[in-house]
PDB file of N, CA and C in Angstrom:
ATOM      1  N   UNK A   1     119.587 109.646  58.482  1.00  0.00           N
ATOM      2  CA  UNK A   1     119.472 110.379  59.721  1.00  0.00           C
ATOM      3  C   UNK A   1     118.233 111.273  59.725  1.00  0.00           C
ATOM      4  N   UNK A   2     117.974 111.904  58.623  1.00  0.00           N
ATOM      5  CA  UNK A   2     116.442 112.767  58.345  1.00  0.00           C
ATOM      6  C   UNK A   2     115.863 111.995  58.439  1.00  0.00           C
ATOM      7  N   UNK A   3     115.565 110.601  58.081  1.00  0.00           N
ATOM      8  CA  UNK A   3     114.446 110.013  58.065  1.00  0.00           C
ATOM      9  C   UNK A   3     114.234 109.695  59.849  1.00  0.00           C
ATOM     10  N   UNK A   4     114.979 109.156  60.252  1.00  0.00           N
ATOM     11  CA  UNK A   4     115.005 109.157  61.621  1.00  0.00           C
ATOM     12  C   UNK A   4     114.620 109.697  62.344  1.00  0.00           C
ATOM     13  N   UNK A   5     114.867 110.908  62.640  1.00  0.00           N
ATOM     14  CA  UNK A   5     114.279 112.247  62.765  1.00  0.00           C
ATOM     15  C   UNK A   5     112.775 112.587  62.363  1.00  0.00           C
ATOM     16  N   UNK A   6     112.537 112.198  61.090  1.00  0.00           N
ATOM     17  CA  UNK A   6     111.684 112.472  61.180  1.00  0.00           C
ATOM     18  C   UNK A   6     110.185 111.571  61.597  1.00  0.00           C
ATOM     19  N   UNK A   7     110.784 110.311  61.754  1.00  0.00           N
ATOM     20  CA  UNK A   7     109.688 109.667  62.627  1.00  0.00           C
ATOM     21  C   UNK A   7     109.857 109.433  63.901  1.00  0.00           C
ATOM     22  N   UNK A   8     110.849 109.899  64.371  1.00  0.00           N
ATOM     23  CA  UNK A   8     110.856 110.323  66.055  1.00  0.00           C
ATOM     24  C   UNK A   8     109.916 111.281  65.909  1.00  0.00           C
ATOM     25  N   UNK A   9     109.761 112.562  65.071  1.00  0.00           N
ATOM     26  CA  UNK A   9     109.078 113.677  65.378  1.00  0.00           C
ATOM     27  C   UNK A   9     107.471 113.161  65.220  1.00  0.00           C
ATOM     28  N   UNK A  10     107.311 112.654  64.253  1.00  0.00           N
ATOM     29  CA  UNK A  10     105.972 111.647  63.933  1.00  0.00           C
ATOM     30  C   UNK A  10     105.291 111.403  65.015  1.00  0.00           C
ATOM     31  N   UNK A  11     106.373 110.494  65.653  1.00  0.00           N
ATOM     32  CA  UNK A  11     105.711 109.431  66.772  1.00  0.00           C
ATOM     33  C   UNK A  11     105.388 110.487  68.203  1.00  0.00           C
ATOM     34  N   UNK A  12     106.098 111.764  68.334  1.00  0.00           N
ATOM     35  CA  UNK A  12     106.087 112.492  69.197  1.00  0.00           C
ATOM     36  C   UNK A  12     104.680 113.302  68.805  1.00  0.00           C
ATOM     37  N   UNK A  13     104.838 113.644  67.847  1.00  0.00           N
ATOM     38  CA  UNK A  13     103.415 114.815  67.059  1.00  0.00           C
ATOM     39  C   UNK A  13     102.254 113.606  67.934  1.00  0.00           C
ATOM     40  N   UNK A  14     101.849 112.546  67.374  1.00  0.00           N
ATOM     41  CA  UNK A  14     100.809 111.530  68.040  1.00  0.00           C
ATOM     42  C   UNK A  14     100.555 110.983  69.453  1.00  0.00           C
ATOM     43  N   UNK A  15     101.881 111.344  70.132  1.00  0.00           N
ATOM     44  CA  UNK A  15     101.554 111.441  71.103  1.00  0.00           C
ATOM     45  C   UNK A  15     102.289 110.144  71.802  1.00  0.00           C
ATOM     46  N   UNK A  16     103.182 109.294  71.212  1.00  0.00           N
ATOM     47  CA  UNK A  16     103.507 108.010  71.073  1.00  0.00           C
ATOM     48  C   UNK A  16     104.867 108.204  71.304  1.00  0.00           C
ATOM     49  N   UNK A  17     105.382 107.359  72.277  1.00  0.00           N
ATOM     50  CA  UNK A  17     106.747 108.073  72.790  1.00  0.00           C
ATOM     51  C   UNK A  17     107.511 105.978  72.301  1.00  0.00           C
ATOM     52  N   UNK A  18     108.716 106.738  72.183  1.00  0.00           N
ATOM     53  CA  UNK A  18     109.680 105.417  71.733  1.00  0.00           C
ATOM     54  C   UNK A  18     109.345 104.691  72.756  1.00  0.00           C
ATOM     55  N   UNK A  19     109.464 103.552  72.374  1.00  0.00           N
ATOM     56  CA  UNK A  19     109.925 102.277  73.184  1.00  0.00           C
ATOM     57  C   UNK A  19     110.521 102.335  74.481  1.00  0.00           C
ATOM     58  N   UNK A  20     111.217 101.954  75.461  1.00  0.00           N
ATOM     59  CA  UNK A  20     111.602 101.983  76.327  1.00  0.00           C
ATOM     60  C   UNK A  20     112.324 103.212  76.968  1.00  0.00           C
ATOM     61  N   UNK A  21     111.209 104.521  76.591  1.00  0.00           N
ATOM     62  CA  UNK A  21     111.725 105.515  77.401  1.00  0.00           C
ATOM     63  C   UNK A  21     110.986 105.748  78.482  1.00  0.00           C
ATOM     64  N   UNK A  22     110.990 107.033  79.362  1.00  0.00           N
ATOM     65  CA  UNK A  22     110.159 107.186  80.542  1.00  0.00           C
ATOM     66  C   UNK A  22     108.636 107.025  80.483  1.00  0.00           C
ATOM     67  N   UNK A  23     108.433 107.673  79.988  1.00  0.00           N
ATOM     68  CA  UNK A  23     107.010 107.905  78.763  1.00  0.00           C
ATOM     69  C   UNK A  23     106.098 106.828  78.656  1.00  0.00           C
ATOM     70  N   UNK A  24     106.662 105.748  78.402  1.00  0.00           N
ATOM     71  CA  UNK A  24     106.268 104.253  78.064  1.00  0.00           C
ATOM     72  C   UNK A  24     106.171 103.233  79.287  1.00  0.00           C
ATOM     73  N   UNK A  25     106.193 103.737  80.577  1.00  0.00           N
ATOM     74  CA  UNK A  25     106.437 103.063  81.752  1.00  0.00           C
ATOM     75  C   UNK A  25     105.437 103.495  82.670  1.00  0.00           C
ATOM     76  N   UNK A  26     104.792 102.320  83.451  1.00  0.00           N
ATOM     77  CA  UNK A  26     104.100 102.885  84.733  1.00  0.00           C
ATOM     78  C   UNK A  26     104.780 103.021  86.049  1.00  0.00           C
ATOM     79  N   UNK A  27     104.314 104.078  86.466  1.00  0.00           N
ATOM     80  CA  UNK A  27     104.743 103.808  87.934  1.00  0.00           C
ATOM     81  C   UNK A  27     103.895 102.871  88.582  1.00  0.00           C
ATOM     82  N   UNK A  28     105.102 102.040  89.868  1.00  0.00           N
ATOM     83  CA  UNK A  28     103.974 101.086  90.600  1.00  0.00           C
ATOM     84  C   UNK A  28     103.426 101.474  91.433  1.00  0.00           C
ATOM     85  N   UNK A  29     102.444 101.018  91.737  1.00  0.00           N
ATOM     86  CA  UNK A  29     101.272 101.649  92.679  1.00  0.00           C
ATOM     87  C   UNK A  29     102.056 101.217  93.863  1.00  0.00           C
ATOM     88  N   UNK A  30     102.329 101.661  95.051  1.00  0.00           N
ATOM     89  CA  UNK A  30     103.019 101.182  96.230  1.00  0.00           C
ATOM     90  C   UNK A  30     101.908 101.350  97.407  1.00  0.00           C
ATOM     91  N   UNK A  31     102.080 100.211  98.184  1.00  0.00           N
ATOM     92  CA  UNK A  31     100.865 100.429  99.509  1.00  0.00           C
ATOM     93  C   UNK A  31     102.314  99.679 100.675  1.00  0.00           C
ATOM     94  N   UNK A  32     102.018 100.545 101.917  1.00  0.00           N
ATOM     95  CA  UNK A  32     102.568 100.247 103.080  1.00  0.00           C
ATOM     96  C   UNK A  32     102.063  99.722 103.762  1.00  0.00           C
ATOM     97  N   UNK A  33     102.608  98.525 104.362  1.00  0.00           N
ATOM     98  CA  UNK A  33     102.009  97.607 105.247  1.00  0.00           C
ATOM     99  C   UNK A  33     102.544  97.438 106.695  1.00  0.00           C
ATOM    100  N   UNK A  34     102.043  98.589 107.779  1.00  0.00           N
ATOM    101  CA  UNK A  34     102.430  98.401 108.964  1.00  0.00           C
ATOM    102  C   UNK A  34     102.195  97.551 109.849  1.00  0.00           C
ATOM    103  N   UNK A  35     102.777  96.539 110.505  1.00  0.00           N
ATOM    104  CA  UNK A  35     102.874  95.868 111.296  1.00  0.00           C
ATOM    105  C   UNK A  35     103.186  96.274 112.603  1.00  0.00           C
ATOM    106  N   UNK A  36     102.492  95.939 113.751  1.00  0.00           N
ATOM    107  CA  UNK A  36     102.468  95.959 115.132  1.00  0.00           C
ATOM    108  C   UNK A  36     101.695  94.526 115.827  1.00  0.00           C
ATOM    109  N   UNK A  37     102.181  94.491 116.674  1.00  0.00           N
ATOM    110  CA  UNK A  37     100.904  93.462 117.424  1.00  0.00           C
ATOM    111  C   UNK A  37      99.844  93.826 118.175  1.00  0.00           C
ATOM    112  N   UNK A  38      99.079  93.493 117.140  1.00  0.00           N
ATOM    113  CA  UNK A  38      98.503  92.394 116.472  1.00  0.00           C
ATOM    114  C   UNK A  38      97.694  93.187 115.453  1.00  0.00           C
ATOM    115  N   UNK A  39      98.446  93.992 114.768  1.00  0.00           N
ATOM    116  CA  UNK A  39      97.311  94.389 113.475  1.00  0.00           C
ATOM    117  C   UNK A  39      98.370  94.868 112.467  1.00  0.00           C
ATOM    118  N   UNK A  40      97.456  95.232 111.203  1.00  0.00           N
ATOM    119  CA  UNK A  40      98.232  95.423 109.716  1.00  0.00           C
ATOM    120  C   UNK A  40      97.530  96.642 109.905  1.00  0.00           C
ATOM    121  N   UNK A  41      98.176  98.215 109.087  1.00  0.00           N
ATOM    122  CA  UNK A  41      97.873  99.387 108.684  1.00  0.00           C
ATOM    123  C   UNK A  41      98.018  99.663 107.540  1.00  0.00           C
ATOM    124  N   UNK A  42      97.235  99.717 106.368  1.00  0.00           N
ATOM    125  CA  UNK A  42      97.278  99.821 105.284  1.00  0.00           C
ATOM    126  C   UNK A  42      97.715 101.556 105.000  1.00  0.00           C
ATOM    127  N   UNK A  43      98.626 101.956 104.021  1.00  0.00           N
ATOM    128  CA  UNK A  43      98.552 102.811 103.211  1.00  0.00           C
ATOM    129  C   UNK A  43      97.673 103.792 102.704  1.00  0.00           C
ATOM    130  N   UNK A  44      97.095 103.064 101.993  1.00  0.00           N
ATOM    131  CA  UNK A  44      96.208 102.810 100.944  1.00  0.00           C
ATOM    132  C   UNK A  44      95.393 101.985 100.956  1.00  0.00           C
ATOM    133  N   UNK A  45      93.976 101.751 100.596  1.00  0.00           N
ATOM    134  CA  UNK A  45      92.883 100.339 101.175  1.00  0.00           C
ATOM    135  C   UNK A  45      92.854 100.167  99.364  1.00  0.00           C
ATOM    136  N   UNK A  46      93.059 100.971  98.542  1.00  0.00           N
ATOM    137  CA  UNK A  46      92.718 100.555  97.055  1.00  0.00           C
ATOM    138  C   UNK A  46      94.072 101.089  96.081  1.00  0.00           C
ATOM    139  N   UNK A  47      94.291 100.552  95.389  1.00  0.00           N
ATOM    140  CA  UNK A  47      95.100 100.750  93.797  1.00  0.00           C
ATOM    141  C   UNK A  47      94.619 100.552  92.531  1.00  0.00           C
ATOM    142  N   UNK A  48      95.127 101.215  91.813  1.00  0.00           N
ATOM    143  CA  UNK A  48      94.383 100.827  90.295  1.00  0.00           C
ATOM    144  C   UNK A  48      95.822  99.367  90.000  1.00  0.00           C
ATOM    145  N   UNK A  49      95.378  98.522  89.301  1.00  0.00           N
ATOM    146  CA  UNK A  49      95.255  97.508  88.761  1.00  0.00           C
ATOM    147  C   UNK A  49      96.904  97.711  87.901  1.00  0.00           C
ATOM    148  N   UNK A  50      97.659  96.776  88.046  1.00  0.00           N
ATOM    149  CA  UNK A  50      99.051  96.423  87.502  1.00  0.00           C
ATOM    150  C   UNK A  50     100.303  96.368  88.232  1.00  0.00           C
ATOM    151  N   UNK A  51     101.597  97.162  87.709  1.00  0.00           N
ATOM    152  CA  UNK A  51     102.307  96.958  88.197  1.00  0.00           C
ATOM    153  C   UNK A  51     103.081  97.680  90.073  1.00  0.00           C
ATOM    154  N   UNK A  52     102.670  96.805  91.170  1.00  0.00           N
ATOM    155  CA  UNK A  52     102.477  97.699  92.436  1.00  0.00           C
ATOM    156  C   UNK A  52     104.092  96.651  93.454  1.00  0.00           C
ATOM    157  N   UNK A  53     104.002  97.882  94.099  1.00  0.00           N
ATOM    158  CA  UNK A  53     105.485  97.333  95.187  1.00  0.00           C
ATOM    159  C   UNK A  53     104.463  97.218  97.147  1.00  0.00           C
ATOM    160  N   UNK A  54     104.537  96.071  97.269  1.00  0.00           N
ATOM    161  CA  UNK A  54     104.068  96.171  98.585  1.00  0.00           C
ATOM    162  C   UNK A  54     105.049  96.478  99.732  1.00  0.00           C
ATOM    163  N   UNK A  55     105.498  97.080 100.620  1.00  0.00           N
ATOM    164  CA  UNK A  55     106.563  97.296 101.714  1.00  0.00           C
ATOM    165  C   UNK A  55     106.063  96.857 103.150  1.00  0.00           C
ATOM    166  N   UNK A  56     106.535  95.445 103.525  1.00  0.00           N
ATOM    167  CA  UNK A  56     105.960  95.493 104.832  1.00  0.00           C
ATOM    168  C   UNK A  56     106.985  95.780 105.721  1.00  0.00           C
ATOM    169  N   UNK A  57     106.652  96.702 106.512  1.00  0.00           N
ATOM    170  CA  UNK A  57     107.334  98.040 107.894  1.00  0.00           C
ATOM    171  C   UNK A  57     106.799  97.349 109.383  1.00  0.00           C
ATOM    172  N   UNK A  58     107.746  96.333 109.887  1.00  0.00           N
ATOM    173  CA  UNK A  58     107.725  95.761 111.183  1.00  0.00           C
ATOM    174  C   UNK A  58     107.815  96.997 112.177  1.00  0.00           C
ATOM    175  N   UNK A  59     106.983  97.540 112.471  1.00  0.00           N
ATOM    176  CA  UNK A  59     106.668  98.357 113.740  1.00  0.00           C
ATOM    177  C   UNK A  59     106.615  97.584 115.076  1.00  0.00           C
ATOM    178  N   UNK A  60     106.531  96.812 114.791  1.00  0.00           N
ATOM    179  CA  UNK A  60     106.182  96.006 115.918  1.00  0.00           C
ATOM    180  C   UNK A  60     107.598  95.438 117.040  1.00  0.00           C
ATOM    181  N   UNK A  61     106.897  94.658 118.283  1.00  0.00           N
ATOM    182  CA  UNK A  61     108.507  93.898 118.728  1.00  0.00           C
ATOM    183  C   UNK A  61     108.716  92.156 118.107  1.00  0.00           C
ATOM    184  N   UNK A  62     107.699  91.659 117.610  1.00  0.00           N
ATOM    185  CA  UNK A  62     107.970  90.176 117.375  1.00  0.00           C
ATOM    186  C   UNK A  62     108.003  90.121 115.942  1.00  0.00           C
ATOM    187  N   UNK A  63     108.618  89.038 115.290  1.00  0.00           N
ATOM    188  CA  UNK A  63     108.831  89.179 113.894  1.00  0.00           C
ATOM    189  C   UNK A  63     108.011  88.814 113.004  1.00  0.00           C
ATOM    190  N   UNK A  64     107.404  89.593 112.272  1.00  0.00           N
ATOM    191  CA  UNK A  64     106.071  88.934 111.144  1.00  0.00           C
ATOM    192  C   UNK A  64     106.637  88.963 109.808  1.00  0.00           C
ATOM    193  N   UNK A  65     105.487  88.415 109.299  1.00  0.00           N
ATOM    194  CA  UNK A  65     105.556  87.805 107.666  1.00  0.00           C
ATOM    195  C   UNK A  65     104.433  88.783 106.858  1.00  0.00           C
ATOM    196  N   UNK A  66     104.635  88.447 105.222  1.00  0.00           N
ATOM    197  CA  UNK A  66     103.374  89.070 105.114  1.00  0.00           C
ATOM    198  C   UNK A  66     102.952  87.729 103.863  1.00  0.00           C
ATOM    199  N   UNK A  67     101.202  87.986 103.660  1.00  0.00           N
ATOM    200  CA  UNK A  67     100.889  86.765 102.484  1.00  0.00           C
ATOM    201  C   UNK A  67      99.930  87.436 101.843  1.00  0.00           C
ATOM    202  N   UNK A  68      99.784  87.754 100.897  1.00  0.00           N
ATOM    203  CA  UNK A  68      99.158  87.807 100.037  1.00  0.00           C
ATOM    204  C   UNK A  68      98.209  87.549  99.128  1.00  0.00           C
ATOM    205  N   UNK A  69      96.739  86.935  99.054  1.00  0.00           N
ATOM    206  CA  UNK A  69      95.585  86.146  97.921  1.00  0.00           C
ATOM    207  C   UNK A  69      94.752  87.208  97.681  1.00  0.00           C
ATOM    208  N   UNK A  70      94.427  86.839  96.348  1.00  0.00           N
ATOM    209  CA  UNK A  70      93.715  87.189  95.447  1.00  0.00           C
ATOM    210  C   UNK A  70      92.290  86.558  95.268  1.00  0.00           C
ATOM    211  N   UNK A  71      91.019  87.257  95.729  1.00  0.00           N
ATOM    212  CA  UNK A  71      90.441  85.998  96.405  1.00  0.00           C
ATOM    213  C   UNK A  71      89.863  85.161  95.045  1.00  0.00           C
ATOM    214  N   UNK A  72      89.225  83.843  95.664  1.00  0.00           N
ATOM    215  CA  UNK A  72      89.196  83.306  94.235  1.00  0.00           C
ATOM    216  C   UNK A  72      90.452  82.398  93.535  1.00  0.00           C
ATOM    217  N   UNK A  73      91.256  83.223  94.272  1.00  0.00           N
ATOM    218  CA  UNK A  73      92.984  82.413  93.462  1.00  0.00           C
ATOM    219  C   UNK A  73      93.413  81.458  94.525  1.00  0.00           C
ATOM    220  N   UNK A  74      94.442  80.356  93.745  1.00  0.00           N
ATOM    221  CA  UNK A  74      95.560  79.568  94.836  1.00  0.00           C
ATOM    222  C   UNK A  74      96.323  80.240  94.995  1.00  0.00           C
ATOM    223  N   UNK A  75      97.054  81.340  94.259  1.00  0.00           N
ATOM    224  CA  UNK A  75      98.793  81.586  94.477  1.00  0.00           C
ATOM    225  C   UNK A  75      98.763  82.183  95.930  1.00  0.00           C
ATOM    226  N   UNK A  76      99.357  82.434  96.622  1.00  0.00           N
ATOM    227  CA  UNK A  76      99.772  82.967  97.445  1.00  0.00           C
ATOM    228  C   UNK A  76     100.873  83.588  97.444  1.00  0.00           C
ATOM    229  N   UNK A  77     101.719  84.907  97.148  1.00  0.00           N
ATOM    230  CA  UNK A  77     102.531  86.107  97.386  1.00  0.00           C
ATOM    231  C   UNK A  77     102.910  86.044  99.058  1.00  0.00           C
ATOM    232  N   UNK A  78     104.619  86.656  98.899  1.00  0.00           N
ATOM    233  CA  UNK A  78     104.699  87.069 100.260  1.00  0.00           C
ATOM    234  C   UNK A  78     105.856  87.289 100.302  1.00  0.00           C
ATOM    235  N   UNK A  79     105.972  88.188 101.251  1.00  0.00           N
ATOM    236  CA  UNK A  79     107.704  88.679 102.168  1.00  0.00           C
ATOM    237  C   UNK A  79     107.639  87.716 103.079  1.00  0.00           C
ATOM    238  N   UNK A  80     109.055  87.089 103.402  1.00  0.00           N
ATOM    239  CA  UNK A  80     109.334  86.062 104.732  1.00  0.00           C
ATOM    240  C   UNK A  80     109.180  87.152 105.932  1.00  0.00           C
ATOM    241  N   UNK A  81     109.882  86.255 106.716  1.00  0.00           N
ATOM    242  CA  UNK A  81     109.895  86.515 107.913  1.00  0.00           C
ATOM    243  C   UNK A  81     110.650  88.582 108.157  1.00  0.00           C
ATOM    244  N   UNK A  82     109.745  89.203 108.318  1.00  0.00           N
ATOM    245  CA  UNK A  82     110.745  90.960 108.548  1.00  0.00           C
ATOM    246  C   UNK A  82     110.972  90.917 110.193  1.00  0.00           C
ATOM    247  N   UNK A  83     112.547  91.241 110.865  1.00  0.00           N
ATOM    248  CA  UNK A  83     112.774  91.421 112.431  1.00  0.00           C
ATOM    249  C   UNK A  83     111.953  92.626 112.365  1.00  0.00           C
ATOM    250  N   UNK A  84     111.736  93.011 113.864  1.00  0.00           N
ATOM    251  CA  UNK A  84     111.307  94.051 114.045  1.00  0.00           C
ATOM    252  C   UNK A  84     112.450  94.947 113.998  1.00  0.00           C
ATOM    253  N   UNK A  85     112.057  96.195 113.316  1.00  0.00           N
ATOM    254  CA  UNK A  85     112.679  97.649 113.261  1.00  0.00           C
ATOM    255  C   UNK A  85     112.848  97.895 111.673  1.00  0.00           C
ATOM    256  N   UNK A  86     112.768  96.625 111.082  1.00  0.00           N
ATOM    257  CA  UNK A  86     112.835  96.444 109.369  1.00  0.00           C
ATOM    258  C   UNK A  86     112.353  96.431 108.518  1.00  0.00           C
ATOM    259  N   UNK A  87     112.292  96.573 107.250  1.00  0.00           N
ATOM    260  CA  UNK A  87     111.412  96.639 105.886  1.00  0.00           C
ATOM    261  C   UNK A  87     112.040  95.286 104.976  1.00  0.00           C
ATOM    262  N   UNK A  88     110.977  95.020 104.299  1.00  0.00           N
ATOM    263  CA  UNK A  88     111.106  94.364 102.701  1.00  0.00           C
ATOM    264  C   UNK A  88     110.359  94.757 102.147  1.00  0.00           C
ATOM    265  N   UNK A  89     110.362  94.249 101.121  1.00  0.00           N
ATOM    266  CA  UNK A  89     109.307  95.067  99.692  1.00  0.00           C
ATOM    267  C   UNK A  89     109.219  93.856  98.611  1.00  0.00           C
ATOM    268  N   UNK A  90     107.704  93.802  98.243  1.00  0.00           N
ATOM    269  CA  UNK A  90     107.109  92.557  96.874  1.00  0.00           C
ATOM    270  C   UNK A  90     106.715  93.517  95.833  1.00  0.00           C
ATOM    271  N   UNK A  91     107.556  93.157  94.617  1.00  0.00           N
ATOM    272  CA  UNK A  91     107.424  93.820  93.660  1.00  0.00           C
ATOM    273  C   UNK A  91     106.131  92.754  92.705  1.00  0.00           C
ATOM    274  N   UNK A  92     105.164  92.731  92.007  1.00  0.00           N
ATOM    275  CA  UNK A  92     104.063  92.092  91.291  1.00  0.00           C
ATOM    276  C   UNK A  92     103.368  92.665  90.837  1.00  0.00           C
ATOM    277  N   UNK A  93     102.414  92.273  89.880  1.00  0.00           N
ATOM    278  CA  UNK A  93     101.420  92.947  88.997  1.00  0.00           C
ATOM    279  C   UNK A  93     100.305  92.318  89.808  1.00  0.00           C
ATOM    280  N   UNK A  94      98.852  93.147  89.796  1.00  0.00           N
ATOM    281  CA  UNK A  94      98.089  92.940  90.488  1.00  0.00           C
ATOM    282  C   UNK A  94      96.854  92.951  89.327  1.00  0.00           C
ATOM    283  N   UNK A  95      96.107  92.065  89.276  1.00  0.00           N
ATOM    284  CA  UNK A  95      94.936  92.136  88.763  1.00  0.00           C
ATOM    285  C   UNK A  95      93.448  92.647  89.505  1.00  0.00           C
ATOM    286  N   UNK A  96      92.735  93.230  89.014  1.00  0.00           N
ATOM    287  CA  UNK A  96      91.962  93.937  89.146  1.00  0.00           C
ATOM    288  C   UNK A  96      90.844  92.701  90.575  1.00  0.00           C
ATOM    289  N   UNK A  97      90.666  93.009  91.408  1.00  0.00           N
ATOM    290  CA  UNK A  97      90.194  92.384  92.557  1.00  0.00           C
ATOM    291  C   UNK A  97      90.328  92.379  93.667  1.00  0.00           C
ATOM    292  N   UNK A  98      89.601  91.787  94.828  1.00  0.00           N
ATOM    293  CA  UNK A  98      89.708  92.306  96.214  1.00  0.00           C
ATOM    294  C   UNK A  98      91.216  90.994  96.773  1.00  0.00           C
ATOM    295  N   UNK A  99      92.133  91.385  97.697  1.00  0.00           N
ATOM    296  CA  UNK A  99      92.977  90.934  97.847  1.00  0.00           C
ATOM    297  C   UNK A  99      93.027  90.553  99.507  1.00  0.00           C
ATOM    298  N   UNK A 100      93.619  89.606 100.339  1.00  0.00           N
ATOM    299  CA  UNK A 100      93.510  89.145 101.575  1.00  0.00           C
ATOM    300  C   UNK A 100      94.945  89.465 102.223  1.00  0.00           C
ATOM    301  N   UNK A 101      95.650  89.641 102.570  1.00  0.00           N
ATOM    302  CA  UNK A 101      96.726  90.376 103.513  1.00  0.00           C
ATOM    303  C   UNK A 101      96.896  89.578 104.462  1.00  0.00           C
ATOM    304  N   UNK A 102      98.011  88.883 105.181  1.00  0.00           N
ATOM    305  CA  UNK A 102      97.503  88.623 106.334  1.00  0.00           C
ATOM    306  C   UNK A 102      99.158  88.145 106.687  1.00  0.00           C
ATOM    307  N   UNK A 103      99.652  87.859 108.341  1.00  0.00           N
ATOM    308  CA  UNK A 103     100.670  87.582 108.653  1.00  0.00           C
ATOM    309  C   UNK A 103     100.546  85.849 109.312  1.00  0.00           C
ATOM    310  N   UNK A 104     101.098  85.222 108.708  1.00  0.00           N
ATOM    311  CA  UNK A 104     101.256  83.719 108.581  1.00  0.00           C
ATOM    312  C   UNK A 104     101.946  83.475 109.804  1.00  0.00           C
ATOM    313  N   UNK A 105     102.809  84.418 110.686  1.00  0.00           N
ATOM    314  CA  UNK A 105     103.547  83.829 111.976  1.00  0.00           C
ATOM    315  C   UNK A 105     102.465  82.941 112.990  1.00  0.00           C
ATOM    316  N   UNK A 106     102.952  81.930 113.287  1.00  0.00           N
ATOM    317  CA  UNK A 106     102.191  81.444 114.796  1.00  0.00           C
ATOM    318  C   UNK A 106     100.350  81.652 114.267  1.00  0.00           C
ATOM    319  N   UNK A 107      99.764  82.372 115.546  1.00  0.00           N
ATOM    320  CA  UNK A 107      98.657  82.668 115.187  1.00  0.00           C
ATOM    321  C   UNK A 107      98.203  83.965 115.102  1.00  0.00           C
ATOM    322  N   UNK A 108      99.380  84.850 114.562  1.00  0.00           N
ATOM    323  CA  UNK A 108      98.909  86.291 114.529  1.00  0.00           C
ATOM    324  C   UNK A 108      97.694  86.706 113.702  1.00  0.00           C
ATOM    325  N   UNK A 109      97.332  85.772 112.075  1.00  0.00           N
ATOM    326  CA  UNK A 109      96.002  86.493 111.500  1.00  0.00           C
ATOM    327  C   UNK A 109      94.763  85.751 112.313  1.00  0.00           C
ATOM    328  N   UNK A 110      94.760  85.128 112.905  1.00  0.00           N
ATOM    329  CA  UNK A 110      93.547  85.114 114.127  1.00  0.00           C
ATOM    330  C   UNK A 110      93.497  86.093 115.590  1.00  0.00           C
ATOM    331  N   UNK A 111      94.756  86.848 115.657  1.00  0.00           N
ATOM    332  CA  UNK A 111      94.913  87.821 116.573  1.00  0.00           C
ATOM    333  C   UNK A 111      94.684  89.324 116.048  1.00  0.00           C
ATOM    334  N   UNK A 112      94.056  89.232 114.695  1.00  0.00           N
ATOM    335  CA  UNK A 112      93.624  90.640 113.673  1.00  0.00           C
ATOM    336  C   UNK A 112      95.450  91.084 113.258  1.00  0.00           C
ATOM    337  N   UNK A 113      95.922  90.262 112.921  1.00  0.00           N
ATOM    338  CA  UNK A 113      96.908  90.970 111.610  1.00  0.00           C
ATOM    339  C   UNK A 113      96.584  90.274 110.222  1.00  0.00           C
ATOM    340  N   UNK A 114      95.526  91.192 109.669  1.00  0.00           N
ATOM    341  CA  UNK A 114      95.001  90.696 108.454  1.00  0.00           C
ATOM    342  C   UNK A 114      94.109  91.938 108.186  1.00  0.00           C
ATOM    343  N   UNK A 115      94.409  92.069 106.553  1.00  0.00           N
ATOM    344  CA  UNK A 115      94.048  93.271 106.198  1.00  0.00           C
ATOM    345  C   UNK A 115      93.314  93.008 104.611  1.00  0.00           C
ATOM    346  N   UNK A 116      92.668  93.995 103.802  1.00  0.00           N
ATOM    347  CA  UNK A 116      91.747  93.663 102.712  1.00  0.00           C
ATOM    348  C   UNK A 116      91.904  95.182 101.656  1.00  0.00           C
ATOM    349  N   UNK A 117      92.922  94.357 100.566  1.00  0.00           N
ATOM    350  CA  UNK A 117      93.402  95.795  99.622  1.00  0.00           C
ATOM    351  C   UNK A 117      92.490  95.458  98.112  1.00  0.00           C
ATOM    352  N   UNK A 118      91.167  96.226  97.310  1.00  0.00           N
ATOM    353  CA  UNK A 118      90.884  96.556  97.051  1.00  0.00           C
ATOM    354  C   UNK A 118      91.884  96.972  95.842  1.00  0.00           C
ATOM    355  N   UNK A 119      91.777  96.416  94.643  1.00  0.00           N
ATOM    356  CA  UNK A 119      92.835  96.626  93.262  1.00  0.00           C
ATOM    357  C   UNK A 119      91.774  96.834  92.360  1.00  0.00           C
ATOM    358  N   UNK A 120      91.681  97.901  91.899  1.00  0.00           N
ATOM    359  CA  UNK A 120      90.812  98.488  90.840  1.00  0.00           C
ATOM    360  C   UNK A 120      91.043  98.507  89.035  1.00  0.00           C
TER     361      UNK A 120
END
């Protein structure tokens, strides 16, 4: 039990916190994504780089989507379809790069719902 103790205290003196305590965790960077017709309102236009929660907030009256690229990349990210008056939320790690936003309904990202988030 002393020994225990005493490299908890060790690891604390250095600055080095156990394993899966608070200490050892990032918070995610969160950006809000307002929706209206016909545009996206960013939060935030930049984040530092890892683990981030996107929330897209249907302000609007018709129902949008949200999508997500990384430019440069195939994957594509996304919340389905949000009614209006509602939220969802994409939990992902983000790598360091400029990112494309945009709502996939009909032809809303040619009607300017499309937005450009900046991951640092």
């Amino acid at each position: 039990m002393k020994l225990l103790a005493l490299v908890f205290l060790g690891a604390v003196l250095r600055g080095v916190a156990p394993s899966g305590s608070a200490q050892s965790r990032v918070a995610p960077a969160r950006v809000q994504v307002v929706a209206k017709e016909f545009s996206f309102g960013l939060s935030r236009v930049s984040v530092k780089s890892g683990p981030a929660v996107i929330e897209l907030a249907n302000f609007g009256q018709d129902p949008h989507d949200l999508r997500v690229q990384r430019a440069g990349a195939r994957h594509i990210a996304g919340i389905g379809v949000v009614a209006p008056g509602k939220r969802r939320e994409l939990s992902l790690k983000l790598p360091r790069g400029r990112y494309s936003l945009w709502c996939s309904v009909a032809n809303h990202r040619q009607l300017g719902m499309r937005a450009t988030l900046v991951v640092r």
